[in-house]
Protein backbone atom coordinates (compact mmCIF):
# COMPACT_ATOMS: atom_id res chain seq x y z
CA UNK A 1 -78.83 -41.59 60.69
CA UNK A 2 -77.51 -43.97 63.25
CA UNK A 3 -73.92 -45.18 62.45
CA UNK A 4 -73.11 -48.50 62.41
CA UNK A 5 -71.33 -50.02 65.14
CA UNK A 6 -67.37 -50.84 64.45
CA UNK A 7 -67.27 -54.81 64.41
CA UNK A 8 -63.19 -55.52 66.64
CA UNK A 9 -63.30 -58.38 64.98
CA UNK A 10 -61.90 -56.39 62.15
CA UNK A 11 -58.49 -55.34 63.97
CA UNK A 12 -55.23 -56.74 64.94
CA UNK A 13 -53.84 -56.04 67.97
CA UNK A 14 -52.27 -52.89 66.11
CA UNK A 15 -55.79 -51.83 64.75
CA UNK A 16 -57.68 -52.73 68.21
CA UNK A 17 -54.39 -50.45 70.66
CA UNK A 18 -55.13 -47.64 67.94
CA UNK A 19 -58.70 -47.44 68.03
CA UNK A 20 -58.63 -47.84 71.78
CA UNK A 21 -56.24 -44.65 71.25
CA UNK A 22 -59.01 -42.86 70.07
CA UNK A 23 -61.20 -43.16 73.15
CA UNK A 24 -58.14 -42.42 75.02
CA UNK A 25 -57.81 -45.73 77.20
CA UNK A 26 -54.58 -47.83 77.55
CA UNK A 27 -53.28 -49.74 74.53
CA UNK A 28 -53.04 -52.81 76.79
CA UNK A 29 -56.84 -52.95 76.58
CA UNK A 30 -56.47 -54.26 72.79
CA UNK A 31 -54.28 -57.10 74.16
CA UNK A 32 -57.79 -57.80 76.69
CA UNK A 33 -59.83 -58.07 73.57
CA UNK A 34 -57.73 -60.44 71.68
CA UNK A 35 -57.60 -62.58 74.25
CA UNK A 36 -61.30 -62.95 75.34
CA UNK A 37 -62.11 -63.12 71.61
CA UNK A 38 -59.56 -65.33 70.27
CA UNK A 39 -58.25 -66.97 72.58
CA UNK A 40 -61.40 -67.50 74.93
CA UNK A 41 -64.22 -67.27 72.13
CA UNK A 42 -66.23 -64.60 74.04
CA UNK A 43 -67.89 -61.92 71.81
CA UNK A 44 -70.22 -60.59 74.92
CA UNK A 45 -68.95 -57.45 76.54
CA UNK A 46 -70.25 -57.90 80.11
CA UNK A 47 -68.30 -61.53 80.14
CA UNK A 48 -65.47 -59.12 79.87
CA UNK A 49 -64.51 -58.89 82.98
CA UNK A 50 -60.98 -57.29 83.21
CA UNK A 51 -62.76 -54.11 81.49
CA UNK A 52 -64.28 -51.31 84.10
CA UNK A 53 -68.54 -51.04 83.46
CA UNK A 54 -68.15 -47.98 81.97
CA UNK A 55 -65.85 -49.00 78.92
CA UNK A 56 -68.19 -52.26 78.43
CA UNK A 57 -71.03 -49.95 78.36
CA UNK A 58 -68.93 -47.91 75.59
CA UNK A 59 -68.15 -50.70 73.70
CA UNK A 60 -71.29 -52.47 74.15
CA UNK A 61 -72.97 -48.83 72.31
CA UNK A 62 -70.39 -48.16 69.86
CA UNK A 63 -69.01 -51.89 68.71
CA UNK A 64 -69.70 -55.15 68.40
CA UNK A 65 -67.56 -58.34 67.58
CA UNK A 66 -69.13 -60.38 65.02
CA UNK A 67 -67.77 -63.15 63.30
CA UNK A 68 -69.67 -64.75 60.13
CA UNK A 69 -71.90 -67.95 61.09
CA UNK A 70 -71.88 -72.03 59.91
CA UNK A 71 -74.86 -72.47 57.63
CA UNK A 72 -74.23 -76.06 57.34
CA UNK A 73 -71.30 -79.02 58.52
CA UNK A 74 -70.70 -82.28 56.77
CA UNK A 75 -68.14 -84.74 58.17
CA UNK A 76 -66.15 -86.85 55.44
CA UNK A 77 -65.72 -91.08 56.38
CA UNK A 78 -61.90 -89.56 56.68
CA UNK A 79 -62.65 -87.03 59.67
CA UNK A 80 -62.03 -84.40 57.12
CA UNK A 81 -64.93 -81.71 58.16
CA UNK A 82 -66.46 -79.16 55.84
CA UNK A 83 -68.34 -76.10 56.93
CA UNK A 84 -70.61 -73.85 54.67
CA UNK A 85 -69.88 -70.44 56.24
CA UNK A 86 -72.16 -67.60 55.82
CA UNK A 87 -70.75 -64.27 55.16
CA UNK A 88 -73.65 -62.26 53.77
CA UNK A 89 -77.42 -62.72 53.01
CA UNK A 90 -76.93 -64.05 49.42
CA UNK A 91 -73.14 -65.25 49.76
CA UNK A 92 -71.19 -68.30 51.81
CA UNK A 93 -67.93 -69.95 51.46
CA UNK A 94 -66.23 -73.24 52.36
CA UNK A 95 -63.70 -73.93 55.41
CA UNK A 96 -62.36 -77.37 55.49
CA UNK A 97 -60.58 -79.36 58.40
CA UNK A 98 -58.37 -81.69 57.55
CA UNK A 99 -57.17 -84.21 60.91
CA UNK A 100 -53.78 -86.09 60.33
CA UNK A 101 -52.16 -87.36 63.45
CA UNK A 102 -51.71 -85.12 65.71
CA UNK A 103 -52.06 -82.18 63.18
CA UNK A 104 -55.10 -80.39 61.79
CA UNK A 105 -54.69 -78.23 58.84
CA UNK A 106 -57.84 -75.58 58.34
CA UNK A 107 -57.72 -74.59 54.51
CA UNK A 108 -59.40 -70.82 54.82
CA UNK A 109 -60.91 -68.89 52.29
CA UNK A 110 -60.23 -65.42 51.14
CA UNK A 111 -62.67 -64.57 48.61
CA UNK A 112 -66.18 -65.34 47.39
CA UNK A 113 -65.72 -66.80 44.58
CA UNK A 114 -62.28 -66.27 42.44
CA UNK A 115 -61.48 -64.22 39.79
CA UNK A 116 -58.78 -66.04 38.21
CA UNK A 117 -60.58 -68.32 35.99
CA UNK A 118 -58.18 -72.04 36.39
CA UNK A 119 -59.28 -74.46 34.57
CA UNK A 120 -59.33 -77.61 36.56
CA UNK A 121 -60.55 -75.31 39.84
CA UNK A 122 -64.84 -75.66 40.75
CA UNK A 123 -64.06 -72.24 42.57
CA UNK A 124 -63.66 -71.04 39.41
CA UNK A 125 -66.98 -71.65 37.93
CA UNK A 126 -68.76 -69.79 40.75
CA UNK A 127 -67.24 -66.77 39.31
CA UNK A 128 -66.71 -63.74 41.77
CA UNK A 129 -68.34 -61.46 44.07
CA UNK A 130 -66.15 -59.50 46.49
CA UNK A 131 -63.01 -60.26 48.94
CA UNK A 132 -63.61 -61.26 52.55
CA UNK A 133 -63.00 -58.82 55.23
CA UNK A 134 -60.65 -59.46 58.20
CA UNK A 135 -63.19 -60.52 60.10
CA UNK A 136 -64.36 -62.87 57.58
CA UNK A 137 -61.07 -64.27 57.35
CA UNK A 138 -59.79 -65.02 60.56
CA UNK A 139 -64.01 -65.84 61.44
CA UNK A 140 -63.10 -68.68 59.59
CA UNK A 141 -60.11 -69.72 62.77
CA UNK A 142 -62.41 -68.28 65.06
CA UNK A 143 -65.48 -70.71 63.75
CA UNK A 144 -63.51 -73.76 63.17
CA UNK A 145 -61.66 -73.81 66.91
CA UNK A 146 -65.44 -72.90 68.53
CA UNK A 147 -66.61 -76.04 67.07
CA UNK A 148 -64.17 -78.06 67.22
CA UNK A 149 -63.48 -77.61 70.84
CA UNK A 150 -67.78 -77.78 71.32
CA UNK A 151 -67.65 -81.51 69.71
CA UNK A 152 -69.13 -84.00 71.19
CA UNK A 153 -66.70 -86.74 69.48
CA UNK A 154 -63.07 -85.12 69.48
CA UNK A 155 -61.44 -82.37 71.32
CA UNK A 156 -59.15 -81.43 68.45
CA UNK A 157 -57.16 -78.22 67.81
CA UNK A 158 -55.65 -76.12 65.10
CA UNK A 159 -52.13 -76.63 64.36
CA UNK A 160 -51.48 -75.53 60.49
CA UNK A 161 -53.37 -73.07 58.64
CA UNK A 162 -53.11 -73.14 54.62
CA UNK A 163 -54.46 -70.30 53.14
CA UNK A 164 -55.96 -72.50 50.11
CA UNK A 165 -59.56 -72.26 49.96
CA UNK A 166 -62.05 -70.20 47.77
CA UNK A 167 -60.07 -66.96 46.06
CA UNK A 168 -56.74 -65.66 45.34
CA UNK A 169 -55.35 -64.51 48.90
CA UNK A 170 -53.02 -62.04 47.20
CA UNK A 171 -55.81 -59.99 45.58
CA UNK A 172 -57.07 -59.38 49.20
CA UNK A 173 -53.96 -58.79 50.15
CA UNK A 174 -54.36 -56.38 52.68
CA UNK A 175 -57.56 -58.10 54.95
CA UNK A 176 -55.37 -61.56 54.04
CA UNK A 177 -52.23 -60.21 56.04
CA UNK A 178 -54.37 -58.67 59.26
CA UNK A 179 -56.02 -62.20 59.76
CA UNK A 180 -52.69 -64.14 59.28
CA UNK A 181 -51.23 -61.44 61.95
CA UNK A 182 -53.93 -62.24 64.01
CA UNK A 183 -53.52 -66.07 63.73
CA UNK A 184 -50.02 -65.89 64.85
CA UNK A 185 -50.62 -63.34 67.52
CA UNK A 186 -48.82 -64.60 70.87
CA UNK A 187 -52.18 -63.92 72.79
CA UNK A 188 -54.76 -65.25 69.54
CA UNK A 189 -53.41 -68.69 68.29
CA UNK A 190 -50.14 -68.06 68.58
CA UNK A 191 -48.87 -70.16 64.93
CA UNK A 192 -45.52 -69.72 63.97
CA UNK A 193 -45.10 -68.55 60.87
CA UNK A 194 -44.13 -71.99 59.54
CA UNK A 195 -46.93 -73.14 60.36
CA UNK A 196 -49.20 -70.55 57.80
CA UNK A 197 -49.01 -71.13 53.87
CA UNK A 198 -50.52 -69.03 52.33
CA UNK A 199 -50.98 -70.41 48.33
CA UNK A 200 -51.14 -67.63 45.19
CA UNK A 201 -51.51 -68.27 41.53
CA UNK A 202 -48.59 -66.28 41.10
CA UNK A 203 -49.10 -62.95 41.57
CA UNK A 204 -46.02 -60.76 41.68
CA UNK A 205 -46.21 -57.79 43.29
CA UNK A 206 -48.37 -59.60 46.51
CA UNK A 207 -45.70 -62.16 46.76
CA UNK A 208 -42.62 -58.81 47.06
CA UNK A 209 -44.87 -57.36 49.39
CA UNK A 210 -45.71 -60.69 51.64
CA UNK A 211 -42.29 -61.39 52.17
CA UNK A 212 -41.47 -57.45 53.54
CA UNK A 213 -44.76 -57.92 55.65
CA UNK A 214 -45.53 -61.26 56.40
CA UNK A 215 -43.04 -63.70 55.66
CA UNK A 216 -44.83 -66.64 56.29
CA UNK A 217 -44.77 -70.10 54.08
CA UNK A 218 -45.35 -69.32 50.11
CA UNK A 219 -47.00 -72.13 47.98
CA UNK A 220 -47.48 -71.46 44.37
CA UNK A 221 -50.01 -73.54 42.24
CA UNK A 222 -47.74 -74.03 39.29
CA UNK A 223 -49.52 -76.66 37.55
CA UNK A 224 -47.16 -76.72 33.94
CA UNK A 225 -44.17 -76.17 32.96
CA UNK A 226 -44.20 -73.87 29.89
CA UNK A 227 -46.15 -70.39 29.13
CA UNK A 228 -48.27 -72.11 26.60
CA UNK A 229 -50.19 -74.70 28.59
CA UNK A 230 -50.24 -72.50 31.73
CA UNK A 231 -51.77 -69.36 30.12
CA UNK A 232 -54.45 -71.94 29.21
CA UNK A 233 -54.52 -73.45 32.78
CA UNK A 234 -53.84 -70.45 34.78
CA UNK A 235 -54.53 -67.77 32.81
CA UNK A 236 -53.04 -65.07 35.07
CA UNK A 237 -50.11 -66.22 34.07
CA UNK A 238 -50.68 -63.80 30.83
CA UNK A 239 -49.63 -61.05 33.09
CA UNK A 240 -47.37 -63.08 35.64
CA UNK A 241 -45.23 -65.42 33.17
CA UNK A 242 -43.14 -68.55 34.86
CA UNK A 243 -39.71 -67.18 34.38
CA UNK A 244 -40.43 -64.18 36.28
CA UNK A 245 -42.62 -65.93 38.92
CA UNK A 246 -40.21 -68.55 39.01
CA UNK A 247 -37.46 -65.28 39.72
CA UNK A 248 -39.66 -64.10 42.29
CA UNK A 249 -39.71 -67.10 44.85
CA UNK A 250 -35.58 -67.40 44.32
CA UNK A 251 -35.75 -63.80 45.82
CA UNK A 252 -38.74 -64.14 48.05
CA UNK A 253 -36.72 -67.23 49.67
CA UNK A 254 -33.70 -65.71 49.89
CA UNK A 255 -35.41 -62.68 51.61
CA UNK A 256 -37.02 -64.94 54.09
CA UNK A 257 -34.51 -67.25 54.98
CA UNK A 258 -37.28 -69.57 54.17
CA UNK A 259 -36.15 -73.47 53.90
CA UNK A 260 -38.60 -74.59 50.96
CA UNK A 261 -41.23 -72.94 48.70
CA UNK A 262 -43.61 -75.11 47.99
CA UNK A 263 -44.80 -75.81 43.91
CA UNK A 264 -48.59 -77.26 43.69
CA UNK A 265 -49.06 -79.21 40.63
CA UNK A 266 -52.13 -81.03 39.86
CA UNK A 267 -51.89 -84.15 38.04
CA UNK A 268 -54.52 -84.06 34.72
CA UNK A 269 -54.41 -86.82 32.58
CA UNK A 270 -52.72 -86.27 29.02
CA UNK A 271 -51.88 -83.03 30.01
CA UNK A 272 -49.31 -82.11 32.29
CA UNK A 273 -48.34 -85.66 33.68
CA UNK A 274 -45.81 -87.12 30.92
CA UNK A 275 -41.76 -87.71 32.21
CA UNK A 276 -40.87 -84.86 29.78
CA UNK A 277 -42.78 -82.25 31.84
CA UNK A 278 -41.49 -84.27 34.76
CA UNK A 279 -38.06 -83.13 33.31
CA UNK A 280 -38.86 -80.00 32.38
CA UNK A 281 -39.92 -79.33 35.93
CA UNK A 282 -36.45 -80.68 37.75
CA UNK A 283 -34.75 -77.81 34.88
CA UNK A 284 -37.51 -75.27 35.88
CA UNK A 285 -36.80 -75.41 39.69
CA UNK A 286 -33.02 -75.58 39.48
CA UNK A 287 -31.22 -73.75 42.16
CA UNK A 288 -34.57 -73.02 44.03
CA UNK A 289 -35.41 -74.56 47.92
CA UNK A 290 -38.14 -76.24 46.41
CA UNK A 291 -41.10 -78.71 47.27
CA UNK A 292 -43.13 -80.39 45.25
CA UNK A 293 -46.88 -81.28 46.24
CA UNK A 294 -48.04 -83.74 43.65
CA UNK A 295 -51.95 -82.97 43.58
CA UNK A 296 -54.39 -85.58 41.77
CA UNK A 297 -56.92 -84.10 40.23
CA UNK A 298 -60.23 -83.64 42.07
CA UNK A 299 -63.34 -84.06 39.51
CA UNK A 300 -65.84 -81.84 39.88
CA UNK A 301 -69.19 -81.78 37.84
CA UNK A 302 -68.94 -80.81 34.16
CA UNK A 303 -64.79 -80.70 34.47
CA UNK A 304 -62.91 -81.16 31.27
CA UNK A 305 -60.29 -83.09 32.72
CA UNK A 306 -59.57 -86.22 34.35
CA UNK A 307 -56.81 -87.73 36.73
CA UNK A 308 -53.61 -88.86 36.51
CA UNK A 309 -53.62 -92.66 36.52
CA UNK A 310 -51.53 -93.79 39.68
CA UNK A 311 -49.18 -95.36 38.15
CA UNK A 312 -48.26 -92.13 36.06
CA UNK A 313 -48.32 -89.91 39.00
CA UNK A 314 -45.40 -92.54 41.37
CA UNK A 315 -43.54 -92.30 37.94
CA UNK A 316 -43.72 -88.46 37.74
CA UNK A 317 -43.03 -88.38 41.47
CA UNK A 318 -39.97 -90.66 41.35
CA UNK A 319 -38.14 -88.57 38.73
CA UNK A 320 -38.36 -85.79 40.37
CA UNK A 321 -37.38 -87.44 43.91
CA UNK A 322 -34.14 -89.12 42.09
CA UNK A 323 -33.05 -85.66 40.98
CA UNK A 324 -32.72 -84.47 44.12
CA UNK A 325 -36.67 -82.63 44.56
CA UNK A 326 -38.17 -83.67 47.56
CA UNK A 327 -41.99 -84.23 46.18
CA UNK A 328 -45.02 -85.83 47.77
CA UNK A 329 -48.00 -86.69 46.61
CA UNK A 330 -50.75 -85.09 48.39
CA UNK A 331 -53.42 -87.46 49.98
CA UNK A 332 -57.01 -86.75 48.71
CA UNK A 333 -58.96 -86.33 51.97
CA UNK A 334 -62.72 -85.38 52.01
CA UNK A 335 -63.63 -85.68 48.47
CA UNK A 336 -66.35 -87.57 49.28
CA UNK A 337 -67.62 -84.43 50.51
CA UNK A 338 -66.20 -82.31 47.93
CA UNK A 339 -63.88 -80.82 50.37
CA UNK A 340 -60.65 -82.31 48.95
CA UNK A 341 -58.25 -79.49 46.53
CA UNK A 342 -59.77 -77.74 44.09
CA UNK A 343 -63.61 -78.84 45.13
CA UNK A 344 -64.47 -76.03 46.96
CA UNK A 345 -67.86 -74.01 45.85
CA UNK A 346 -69.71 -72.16 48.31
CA UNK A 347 -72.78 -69.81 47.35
CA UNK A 348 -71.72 -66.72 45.44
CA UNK A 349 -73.75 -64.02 44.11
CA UNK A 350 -71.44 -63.59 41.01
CA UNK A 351 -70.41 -60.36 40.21
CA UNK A 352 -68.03 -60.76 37.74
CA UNK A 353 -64.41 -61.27 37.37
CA UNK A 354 -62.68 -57.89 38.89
CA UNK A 355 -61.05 -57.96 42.23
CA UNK A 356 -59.69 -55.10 44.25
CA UNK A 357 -56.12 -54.97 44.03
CA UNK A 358 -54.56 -54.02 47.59
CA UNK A 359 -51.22 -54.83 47.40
């Protein structure tokens, strides 16, 4: 039986100077391949041509460099643009674009489908099928910049990367830390590591881990204030309770020199948006660098909840400015698309609600 052929795609420069190892060429070839791939967009061999015949002909029988494909684009009256991505026969996910100035954020997914079950999330009703590979990941990058630089009607680039979309990025932890290698490789897209967030429910031992291995930005979607309502919002907080996630990013800033950690909180009507949580929040994040994105809620079809009025939002925002937080509200861009926070769906084959732990 014929094997199949190793996709590159899947490597960092690490992974692509070790496999190179193995058919015993120079580990400078690996820095070859980033760069026509990532940095060029070329995925044909015999375009390659700083590489001899002979290893193009190797690689040509042996690999290929595949990245996932759009299934479908839809452009929001905002500019935000959303891309159905196809990963596998029966399963796609959603990559948004979000142009602001001279900035443009791509929010990335990491999963198909989530397993974590929040409430107020439309991920979360797709249920779960399976984690994205590297390639899949940093595809995503590799998609979005193709097309962008293609279009007809803007010549726009990359200049953040949030690691927000479908999934839990921390329960792929290990395929999740090769892309976000790869997307500030010096000779791939070369991002700072300030310029990556990548945004967890709160999982513990993926946030100790991320800052000994990737130290980039850390965003958690906090969401309440007390164990009670978030167990019932974000139920992984069973297993991951505030105090101690709230320990965690005290140590995983400290360990990263980092300047902010970022809290998400999404604003749901009679539920999380009264001045008492507002104080209870300014207690909570006492002696932490600390953010806070202000995130009205998205509706999404059969949701249980509804926004914040905006009136009650500027309220919560301003008590938390006057004590000293610096908070924002975060603009709703593409929702007329359902690409804004917490719209994204995609097509998943559900599986059920089991993801493999990597960390």
């Amino acid at each position: 039986m014929e094997s199949m052929p190793v996709n590159l795609m899947n490597y960092d420069s690490q992974g692509l100077e070790d496999y190179f190892s193995t058919l015993g060429e120079n580990k400078f070839r690996a820095t070859q391949i980033v760069k026509w791939v990532h940095q060029q967009g070329i995925t044909d061999f015999d375009k390659m041509t700083n590489l001899s015949k002979k290893l193009r002909a190797q690689l040509s029988q042996k690999t290929e460099i595949r990245a996932p494909s759009i299934d479908a684009e839809q452009i929001s009256k905002d500019g935000t643009r959303k891309w159905l991505v196809k990963i596998d026969p029966i399963n796609s996910v959603e990559t948004v674009y979000i142009p602001e100035g001279a900035r443009g954020t791509l929010c990335v997914s990491s999963q198909v489908g989530c397993p974590l079950n929040c409430q107020f999330c439309a991920t979360a009703t797709q249920g779960f099928n399976r984690n994205l590979s590297v390639s899949e990941v940093i595809g995503q990058v590799w998609l979005a910049s193709k097309k962008l630089n293609e279009s007809s009607d803007t010549k726009r680039s990359i200049t953040n990367i949030v690691m927000m979309g479908m999934g839990e990025p921390l329960l792929n932890f290990n395929n999740t830390i090769m892309a976000m290698k790869l997307m500030m490789d010096n000779n791939a897209y070369n991002l700072g590591k300030k310029r990556i967030t990548l945004s967890t429910a709160g999982v513990i031992p993926g946030i100790e881990k991320l800052a000994e291995l990737c130290p980039v930005s850390l965003a958690i979607s906090l969401h309440a204030t007390n164990n009670s309502l978030r167990n019932k919002l974000v139920p992984l907080n069973r297993k991951y309770p505030i105090e101690k996630l709230l320990k965690t990013c005290k140590n995983y800033s400290s360990a990263t020199n980092d300047s902010y950690i970022t809290f998400e909180y999404v604003m749901l009507k009679d539920v999380n948006d009264s001045l008492n949580e507002a104080r209870a929040l300014i207690k909570l994040l006492n002696g932490i660098p600390a953010k806070v994105n202000l995130i009205p809620f998205n509706p999404y079809k059969n949701s249980a909840f509804e926004r914040s009025e905006d009136k009650v939002i500027n309220n919560f925002r301003d008590k938390l400015y006057r004590a000293g937080i610096v908070t924002i509200t975060r603009k709703t861009r593409g929702s007329d698309i359902d690409a804004a926070c917490g719209q994204l769906v995609g097509e998943v084959q559900k599986r059920g609600q089991k993801a493999n732990r990597t960390y």
